[in-house]
C-alpha atoms as a PDB file:
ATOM      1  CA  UNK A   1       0.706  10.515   7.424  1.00  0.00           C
ATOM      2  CA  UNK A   2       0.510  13.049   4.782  1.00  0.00           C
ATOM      3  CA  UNK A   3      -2.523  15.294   3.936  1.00  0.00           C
ATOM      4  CA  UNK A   4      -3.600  17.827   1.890  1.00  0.00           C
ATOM      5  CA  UNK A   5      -6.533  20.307   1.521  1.00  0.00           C
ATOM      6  CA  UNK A   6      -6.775  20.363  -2.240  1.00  0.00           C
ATOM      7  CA  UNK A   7      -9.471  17.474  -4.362  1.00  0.00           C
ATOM      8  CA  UNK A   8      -7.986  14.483  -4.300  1.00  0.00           C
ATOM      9  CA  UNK A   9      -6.545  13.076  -7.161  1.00  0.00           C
ATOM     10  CA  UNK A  10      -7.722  10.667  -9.446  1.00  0.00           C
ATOM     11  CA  UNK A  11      -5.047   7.550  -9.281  1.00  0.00           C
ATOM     12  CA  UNK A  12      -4.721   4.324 -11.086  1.00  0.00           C
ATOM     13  CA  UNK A  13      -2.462   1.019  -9.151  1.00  0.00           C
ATOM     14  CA  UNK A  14      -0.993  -0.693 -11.367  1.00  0.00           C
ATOM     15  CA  UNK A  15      -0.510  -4.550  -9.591  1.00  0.00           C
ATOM     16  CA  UNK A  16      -2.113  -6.090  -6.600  1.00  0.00           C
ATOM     17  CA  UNK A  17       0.422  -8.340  -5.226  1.00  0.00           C
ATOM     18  CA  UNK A  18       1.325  -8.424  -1.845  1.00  0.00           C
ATOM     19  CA  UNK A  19       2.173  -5.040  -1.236  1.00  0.00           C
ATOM     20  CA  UNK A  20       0.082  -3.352  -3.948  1.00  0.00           C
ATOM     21  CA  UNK A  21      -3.296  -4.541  -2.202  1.00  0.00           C
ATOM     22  CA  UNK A  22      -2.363  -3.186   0.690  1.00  0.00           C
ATOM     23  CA  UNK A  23      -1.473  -0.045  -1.250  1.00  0.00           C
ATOM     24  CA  UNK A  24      -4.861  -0.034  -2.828  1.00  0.00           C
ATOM     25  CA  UNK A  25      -7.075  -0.313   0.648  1.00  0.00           C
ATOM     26  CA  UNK A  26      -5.221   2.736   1.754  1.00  0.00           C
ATOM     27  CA  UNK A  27      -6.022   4.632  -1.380  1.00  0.00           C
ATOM     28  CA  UNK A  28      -9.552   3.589  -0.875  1.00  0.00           C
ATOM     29  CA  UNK A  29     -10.024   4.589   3.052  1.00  0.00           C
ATOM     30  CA  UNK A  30      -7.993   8.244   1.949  1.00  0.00           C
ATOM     31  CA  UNK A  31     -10.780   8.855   0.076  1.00  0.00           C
ATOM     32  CA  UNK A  32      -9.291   8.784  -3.522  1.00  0.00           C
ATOM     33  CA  UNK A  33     -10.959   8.163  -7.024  1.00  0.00           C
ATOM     34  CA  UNK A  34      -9.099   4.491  -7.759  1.00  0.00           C
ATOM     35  CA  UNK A  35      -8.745   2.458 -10.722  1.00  0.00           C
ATOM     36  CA  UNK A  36      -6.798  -0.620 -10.964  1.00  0.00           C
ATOM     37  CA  UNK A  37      -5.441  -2.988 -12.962  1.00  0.00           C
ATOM     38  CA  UNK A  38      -4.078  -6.223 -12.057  1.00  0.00           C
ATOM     39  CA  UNK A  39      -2.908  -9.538 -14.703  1.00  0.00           C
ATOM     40  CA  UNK A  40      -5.104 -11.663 -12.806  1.00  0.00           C
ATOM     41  CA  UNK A  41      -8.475  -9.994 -12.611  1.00  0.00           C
ATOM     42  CA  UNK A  42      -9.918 -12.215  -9.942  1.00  0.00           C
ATOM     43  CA  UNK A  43      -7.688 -10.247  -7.193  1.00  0.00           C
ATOM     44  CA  UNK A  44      -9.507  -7.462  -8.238  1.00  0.00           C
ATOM     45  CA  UNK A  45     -12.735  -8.604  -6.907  1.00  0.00           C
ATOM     46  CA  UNK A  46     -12.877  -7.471  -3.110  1.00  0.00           C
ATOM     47  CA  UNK A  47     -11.423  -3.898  -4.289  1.00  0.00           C
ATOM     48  CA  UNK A  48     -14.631  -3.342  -7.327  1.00  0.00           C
ATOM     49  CA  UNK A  49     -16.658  -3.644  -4.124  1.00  0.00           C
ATOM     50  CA  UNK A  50     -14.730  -1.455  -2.085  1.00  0.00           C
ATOM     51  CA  UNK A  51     -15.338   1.506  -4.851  1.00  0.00           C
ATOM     52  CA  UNK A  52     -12.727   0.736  -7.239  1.00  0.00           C
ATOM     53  CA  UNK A  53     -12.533   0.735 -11.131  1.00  0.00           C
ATOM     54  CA  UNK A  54     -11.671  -1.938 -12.157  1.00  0.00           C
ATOM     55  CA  UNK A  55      -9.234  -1.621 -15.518  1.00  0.00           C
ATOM     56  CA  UNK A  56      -8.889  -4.501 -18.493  1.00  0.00           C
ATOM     57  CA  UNK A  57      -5.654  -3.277 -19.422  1.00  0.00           C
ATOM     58  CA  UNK A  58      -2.968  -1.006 -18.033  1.00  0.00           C
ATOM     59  CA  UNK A  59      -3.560   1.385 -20.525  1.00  0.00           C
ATOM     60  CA  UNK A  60      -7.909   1.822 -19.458  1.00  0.00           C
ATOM     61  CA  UNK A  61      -6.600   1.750 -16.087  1.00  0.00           C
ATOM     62  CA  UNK A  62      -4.303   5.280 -16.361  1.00  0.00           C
ATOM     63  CA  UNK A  63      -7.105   7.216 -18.678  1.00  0.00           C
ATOM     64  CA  UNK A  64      -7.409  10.474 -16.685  1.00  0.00           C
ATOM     65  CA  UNK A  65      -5.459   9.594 -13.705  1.00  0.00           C
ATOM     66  CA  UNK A  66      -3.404  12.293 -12.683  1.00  0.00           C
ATOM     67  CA  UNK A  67      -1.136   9.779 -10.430  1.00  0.00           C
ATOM     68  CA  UNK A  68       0.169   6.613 -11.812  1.00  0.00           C
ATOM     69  CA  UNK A  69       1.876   4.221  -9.571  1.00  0.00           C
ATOM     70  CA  UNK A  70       3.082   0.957 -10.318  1.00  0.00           C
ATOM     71  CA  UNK A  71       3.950  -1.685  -8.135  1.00  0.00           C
ATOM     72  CA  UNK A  72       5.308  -5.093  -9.883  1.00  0.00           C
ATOM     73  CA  UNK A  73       7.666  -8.169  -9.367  1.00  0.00           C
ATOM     74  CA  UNK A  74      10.507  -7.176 -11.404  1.00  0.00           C
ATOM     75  CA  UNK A  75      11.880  -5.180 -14.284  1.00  0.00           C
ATOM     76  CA  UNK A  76       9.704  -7.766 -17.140  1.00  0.00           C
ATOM     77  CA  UNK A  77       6.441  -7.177 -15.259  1.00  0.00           C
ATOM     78  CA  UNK A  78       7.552  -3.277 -15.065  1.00  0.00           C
ATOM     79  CA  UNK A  79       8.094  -2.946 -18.565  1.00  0.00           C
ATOM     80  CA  UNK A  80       5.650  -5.031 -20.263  1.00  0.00           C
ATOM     81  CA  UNK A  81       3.181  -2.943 -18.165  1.00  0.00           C
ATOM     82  CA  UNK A  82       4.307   0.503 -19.536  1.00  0.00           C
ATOM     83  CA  UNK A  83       5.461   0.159 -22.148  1.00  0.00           C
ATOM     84  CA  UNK A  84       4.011  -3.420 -24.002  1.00  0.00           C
ATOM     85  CA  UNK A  85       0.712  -3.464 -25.653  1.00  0.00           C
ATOM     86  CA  UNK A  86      -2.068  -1.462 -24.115  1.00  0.00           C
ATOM     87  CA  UNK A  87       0.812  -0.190 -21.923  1.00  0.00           C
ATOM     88  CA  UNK A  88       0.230   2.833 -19.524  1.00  0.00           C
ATOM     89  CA  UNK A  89       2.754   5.216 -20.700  1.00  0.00           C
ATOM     90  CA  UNK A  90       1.439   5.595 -23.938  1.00  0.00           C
ATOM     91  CA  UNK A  91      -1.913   6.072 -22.913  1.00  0.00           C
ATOM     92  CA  UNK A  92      -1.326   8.321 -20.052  1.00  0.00           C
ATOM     93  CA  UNK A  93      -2.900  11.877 -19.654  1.00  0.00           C
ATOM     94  CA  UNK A  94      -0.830  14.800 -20.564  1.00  0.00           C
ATOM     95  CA  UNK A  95       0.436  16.050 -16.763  1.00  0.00           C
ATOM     96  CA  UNK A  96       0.330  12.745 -14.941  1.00  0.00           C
ATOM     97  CA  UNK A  97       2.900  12.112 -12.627  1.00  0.00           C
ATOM     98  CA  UNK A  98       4.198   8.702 -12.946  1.00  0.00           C
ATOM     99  CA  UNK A  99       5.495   6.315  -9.852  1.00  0.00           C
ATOM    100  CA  UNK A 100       7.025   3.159 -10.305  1.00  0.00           C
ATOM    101  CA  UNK A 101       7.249   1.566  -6.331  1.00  0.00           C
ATOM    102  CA  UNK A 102       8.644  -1.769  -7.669  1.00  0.00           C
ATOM    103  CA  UNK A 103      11.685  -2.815  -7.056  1.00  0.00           C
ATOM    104  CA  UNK A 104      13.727  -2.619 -10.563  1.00  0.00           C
ATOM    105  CA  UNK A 105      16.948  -2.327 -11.838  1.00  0.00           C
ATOM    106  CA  UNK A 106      18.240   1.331 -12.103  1.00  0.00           C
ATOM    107  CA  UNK A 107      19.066   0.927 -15.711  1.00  0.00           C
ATOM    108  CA  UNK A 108      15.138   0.048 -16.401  1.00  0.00           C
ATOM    109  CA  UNK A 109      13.997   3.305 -14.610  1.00  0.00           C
ATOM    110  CA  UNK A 110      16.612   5.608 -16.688  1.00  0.00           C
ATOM    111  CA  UNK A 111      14.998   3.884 -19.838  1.00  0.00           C
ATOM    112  CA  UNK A 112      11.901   4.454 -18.194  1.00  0.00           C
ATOM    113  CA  UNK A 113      12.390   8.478 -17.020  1.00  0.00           C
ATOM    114  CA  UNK A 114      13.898   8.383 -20.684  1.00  0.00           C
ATOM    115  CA  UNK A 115      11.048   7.216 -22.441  1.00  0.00           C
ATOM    116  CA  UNK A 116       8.545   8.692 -19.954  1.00  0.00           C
ATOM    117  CA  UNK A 117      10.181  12.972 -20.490  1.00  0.00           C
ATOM    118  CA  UNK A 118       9.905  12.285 -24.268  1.00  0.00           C
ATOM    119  CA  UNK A 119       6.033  12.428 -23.294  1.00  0.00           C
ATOM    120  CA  UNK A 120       6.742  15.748 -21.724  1.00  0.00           C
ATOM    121  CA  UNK A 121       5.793  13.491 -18.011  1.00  0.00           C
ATOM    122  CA  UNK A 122       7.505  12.989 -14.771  1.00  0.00           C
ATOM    123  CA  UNK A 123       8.534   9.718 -13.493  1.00  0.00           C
ATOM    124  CA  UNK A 124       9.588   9.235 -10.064  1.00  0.00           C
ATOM    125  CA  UNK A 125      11.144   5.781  -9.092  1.00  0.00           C
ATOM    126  CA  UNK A 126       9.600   5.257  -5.377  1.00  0.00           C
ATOM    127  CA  UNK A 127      10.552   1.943  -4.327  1.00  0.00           C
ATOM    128  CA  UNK A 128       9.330   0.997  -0.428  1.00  0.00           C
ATOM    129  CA  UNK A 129      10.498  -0.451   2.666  1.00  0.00           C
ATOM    130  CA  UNK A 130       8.498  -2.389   5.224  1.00  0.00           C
ATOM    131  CA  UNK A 131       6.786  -5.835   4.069  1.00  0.00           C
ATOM    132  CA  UNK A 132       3.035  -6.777   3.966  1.00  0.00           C
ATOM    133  CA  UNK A 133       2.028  -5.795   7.323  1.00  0.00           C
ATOM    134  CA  UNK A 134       3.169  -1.991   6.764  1.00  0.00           C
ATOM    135  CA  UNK A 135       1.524  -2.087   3.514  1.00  0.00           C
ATOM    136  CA  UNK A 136      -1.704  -2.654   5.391  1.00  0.00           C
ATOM    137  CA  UNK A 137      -1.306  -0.646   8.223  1.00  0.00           C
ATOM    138  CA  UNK A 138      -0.087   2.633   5.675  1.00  0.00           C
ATOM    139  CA  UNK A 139       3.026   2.647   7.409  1.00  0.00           C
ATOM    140  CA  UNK A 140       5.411   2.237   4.050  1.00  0.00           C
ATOM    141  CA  UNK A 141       8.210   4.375   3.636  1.00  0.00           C
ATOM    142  CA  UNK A 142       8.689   5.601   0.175  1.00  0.00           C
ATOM    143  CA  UNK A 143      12.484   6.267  -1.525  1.00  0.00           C
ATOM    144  CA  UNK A 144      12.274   8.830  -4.233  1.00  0.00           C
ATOM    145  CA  UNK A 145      14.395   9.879  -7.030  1.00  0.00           C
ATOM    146  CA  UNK A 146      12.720  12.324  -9.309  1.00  0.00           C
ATOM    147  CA  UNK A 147      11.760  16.053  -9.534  1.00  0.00           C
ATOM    148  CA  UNK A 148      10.940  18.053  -6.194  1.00  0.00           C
ATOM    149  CA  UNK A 149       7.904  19.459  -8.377  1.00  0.00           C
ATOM    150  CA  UNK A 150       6.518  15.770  -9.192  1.00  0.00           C
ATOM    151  CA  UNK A 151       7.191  14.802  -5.679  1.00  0.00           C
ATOM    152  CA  UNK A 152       5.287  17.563  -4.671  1.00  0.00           C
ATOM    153  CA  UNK A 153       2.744  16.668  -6.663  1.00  0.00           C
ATOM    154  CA  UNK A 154       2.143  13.332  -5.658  1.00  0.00           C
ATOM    155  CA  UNK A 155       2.949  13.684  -1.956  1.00  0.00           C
ATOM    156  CA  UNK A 156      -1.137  13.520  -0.345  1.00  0.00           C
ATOM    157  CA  UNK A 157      -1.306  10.738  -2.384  1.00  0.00           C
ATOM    158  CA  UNK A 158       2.116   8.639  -1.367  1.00  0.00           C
ATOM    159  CA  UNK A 159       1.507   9.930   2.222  1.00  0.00           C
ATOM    160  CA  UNK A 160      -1.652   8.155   2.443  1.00  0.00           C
ATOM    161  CA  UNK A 161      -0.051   4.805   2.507  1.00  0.00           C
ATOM    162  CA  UNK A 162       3.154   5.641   4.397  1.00  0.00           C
ATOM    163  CA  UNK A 163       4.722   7.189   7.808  1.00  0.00           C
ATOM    164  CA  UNK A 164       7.521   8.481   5.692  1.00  0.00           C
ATOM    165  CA  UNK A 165       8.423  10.345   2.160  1.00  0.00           C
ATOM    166  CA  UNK A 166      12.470  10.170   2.035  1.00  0.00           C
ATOM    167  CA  UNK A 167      13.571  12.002  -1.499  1.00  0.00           C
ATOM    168  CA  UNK A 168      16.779  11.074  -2.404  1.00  0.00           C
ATOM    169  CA  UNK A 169      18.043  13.143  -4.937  1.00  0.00           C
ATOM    170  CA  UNK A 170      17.514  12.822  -8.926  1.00  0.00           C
ATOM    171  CA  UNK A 171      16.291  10.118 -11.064  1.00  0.00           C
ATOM    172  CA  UNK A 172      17.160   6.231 -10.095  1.00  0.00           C
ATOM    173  CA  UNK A 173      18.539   7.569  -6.432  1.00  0.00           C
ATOM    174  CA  UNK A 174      15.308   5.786  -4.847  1.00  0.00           C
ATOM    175  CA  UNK A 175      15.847   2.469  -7.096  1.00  0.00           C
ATOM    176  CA  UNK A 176      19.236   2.567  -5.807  1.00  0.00           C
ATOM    177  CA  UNK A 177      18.510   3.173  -2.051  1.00  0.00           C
ATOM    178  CA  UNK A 178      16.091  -0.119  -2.645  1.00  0.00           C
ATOM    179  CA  UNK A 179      18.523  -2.532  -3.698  1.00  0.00           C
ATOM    180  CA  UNK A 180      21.334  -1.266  -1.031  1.00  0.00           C
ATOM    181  CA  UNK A 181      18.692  -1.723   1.589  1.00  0.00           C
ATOM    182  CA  UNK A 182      17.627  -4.859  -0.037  1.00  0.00           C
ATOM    183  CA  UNK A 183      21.239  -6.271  -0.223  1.00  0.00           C
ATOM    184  CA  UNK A 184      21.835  -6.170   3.620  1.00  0.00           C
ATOM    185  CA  UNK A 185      18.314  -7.577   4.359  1.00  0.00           C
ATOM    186  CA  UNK A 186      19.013 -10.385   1.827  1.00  0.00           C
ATOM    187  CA  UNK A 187      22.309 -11.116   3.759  1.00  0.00           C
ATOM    188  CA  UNK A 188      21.303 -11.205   7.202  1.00  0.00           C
ATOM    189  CA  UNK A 189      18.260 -13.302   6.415  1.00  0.00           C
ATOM    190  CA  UNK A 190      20.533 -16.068   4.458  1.00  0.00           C
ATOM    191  CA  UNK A 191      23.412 -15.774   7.384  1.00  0.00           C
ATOM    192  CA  UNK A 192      20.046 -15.961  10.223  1.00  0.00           C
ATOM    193  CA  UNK A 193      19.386 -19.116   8.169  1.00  0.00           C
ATOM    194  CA  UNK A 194      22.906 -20.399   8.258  1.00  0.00           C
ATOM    195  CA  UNK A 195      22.918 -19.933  11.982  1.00  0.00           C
ATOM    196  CA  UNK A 196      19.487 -21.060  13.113  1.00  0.00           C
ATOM    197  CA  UNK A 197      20.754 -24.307  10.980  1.00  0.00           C
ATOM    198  CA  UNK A 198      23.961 -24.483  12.931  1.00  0.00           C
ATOM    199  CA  UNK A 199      22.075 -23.585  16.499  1.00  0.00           C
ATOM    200  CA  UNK A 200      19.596 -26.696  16.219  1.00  0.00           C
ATOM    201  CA  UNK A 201      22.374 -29.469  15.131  1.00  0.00           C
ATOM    202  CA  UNK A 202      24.538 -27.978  17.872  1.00  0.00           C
ATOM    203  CA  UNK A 203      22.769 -29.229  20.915  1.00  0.00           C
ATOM    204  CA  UNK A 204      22.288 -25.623  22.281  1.00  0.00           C
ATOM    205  CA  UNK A 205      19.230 -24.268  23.403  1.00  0.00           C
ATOM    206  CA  UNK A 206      17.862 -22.638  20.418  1.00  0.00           C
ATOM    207  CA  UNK A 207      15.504 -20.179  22.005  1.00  0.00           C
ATOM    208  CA  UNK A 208      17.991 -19.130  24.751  1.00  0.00           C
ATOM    209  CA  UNK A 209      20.813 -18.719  22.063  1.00  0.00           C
ATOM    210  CA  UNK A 210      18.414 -16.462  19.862  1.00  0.00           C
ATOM    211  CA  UNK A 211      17.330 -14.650  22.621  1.00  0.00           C
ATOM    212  CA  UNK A 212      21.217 -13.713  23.731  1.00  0.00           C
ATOM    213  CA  UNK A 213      21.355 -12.751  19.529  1.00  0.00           C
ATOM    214  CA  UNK A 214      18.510 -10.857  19.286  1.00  0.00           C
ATOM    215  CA  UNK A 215      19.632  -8.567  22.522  1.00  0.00           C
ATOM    216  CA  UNK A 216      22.932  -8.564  21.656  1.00  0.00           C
ATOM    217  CA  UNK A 217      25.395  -6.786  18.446  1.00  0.00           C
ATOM    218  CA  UNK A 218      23.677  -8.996  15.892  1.00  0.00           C
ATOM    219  CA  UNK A 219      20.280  -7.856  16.812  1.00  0.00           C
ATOM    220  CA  UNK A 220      17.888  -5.931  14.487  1.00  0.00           C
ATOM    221  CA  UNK A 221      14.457  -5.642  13.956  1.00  0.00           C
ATOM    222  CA  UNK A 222      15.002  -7.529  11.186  1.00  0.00           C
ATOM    223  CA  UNK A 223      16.786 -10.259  12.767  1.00  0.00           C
ATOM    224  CA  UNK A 224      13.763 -10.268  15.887  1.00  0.00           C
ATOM    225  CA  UNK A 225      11.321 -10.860  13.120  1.00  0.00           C
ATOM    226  CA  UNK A 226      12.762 -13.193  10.327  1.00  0.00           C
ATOM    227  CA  UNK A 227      13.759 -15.272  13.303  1.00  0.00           C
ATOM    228  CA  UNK A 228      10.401 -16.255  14.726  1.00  0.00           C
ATOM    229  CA  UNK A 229       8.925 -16.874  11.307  1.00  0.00           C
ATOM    230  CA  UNK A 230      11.824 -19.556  10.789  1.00  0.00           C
ATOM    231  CA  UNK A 231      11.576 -21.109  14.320  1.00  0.00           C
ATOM    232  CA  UNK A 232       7.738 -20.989  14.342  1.00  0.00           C
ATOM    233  CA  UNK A 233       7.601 -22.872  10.555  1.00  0.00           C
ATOM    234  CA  UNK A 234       4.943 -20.241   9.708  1.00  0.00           C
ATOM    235  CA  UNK A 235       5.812 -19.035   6.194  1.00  0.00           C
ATOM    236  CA  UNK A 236       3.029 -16.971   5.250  1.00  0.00           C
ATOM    237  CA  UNK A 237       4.358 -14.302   2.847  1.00  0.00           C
ATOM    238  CA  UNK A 238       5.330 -11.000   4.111  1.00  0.00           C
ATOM    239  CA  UNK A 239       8.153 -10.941   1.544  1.00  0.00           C
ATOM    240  CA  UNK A 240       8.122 -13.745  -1.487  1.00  0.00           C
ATOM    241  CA  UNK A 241      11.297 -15.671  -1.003  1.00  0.00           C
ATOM    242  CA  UNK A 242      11.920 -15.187  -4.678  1.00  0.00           C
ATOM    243  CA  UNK A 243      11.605 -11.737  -5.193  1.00  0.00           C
ATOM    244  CA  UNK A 244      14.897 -11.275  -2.642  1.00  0.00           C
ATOM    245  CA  UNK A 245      16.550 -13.357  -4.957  1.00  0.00           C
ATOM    246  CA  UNK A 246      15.515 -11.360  -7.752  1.00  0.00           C
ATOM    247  CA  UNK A 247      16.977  -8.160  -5.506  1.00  0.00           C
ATOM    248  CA  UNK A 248      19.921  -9.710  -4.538  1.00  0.00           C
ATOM    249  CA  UNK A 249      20.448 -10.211  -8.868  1.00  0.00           C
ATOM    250  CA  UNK A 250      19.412  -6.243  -9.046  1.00  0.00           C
ATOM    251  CA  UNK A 251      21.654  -5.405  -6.290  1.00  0.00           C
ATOM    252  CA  UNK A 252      24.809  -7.664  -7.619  1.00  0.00           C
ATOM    253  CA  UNK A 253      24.463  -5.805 -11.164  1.00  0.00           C
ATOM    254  CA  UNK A 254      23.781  -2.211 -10.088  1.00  0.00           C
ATOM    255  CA  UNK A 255      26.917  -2.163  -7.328  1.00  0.00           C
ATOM    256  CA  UNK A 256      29.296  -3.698 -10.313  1.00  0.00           C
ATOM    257  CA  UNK A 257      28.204  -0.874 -12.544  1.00  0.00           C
ATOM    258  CA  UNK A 258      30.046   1.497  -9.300  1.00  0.00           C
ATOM    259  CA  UNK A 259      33.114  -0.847  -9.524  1.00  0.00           C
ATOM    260  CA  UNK A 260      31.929  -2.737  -6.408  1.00  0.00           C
ATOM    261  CA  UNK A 261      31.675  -6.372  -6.259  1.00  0.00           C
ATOM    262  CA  UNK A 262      28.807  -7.684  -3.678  1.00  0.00           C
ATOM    263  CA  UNK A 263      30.476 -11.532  -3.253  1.00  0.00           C
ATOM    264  CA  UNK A 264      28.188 -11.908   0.257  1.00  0.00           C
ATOM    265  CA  UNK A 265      25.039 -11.157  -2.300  1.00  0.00           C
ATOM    266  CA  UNK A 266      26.184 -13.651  -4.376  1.00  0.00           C
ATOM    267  CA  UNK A 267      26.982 -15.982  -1.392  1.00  0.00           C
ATOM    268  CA  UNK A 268      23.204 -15.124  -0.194  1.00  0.00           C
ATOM    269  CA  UNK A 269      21.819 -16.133  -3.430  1.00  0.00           C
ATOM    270  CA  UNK A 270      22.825 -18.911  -3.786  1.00  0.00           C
ATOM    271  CA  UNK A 271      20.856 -19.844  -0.642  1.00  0.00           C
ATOM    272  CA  UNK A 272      17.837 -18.915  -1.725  1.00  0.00           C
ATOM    273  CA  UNK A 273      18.085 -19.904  -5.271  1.00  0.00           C
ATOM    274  CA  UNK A 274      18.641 -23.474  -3.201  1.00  0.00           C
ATOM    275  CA  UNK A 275      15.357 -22.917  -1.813  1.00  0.00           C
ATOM    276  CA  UNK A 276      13.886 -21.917  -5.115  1.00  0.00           C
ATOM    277  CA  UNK A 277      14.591 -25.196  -6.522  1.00  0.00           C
ATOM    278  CA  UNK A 278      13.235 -26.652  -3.461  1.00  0.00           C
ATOM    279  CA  UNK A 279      10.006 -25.456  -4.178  1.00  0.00           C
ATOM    280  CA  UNK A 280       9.896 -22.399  -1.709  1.00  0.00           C
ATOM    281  CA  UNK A 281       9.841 -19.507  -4.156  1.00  0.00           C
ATOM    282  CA  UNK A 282       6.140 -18.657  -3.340  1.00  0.00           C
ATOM    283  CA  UNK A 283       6.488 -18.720   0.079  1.00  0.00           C
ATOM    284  CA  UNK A 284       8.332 -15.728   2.734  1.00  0.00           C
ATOM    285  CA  UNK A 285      11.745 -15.396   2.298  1.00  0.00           C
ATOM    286  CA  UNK A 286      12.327 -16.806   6.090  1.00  0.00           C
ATOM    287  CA  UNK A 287      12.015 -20.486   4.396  1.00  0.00           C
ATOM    288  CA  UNK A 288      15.405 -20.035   3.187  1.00  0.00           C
ATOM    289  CA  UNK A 289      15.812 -21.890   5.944  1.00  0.00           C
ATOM    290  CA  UNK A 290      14.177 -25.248   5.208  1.00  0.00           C
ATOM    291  CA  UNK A 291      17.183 -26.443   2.405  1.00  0.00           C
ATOM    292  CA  UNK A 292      19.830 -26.247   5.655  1.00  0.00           C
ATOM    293  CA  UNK A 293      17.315 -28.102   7.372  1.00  0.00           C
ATOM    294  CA  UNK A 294      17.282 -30.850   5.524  1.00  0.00           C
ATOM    295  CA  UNK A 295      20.700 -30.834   4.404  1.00  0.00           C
ATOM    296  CA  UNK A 296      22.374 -30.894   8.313  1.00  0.00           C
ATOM    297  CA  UNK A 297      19.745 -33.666   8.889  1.00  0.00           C
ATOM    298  CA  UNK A 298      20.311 -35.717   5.572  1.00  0.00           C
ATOM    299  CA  UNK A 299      24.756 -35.295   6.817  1.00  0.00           C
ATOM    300  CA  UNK A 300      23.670 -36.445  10.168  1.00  0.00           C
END
């Protein structure tokens, strides 16, 4: 964790989806002034009686905050936010630091540091790793691009929902680090998939073949956890199924723009786009699974 001696700042969250309510009880237990502001007011309920403000409209919510932080589904939600009607940017205080913690394209946070130093403000892209549980448990790790002055601005405030503040260098390097990281994750869940699929038609043990996997050169954290969500059916979201294919789109767009083509993304996505029209968008990513399912049963 990171502290500080100085007041606390005033901060306004922008979204309360899966990670940003976890975000939002840490803010609350560190002791800072909170307002939010959320498209669907009801999920704003249990944090108005925790101490927060509760905002109408993105641009209420940011009056006199001196740290903005956003954290939305995709580049739409990000921008319509900002920079639609009532948006934050225009309304924000002269001197707030602005965070946007979604994950977003890095040609949306250029136009967004673009738009945002016209104001004479910072903007730091600080996308996350870790899922739902580390949101809770303030145990994020935040990937910035930005100014070392904004960063050090909004460092007691960042460090009170994370174990870790990684700055990458300038302006879209943390929206960048997001998608690479994103990219292998999305992979290695849809190939898990492929082979759990594989491993129960096969007539091998499934448990003892997972467990030579898991302690073996394919192993990963990753691997350890997506894998007992799959074989246990339990699909509660830690990370929506449909915003890793959003990531894996992100990812695809911002490699080609280095002269890279990502062709196992593209293999991945299609996998969960499968389970998208399968009706497990809304659910954890680990039901990517649940499309080979059915298909090896319906071929056998």
């Amino acid at each position: 964790m990171y502290g500080g001696m100085m007041e606390k700042a005033s901060v306004a969250l922008l979204g309360l989806g899966t990670m940003g309510s976890g975000m939002a009880r840490n803010l609350l237990r560190g002791g800072f002034s909170l307002t939010i502001y959320n498209r669907t007011a009801a999920k704003s309920k249990a944090f108005s009686a925790q101490g927060a403000r509760v905002a109408a409209t993105p641009a209420e919510a940011v009056k006199g905050a001196r740290i903005i932080i956003s954290m939305l589904a995709d580049d739409a939600a990000s921008r319509q936010t900002w920079t639609g009607m009532h948006g934050a940017l225009a309304a924000a205080d002269s001197g707030a630091v602005l965070i946007e913690s979604s994950t977003v394209s890095p040609a949306w946070i250029a136009e967004l540091a673009s738009l945002a130093n016209a104001r004479g403000l910072d903007l730091l892209d600080a996308p996350v790793t870790g899922s739902r549980i580390q949101a809770e448990d303030g145990q994020l790790s935040f990937l910035v691009g930005g100014s070392e002055a904004a960063l050090a601005i909004a460092t007691p405030v960042l460090g009170t929902m994370s174990k870790e503040i990684v700055h990458l260098g300038a302006s879209g390097s943390g929206a960048k680090m997001k998608l690479v990281n994103n990219f292998l994750c999305g992979v290695q869940v849809a190939s898990l998939a492929e082979g759990i699929a594989w491993l129960e038609r096969s007539g091998l043990d499934r448990d003892k073949a997972l467990d030579i996997l898991k302690r073996g050169a394919p192993g990963s954290p990753l691997l350890a956890s997506i894998a007992t969500r799959m074989t246990s059916r339990n699909y509660d979201v830690n990370f929506l199924l449909k915003l890793m294919a959003k990531d894996l789109d992100y990812a695809h767009a911002a490699a080609a723009e280095s002269g890279i083509s990502l062709t196992t993304a593209a293999n991945a996505n299609t996998l969960f786009e499968r389970a998208i029209m399968a009706g497990y968008g809304e659910k954890d990513m680990s039901s990517v699974v649940e499309p080979l399912r059915d298909l090896a049963a319906s071929q056998g």
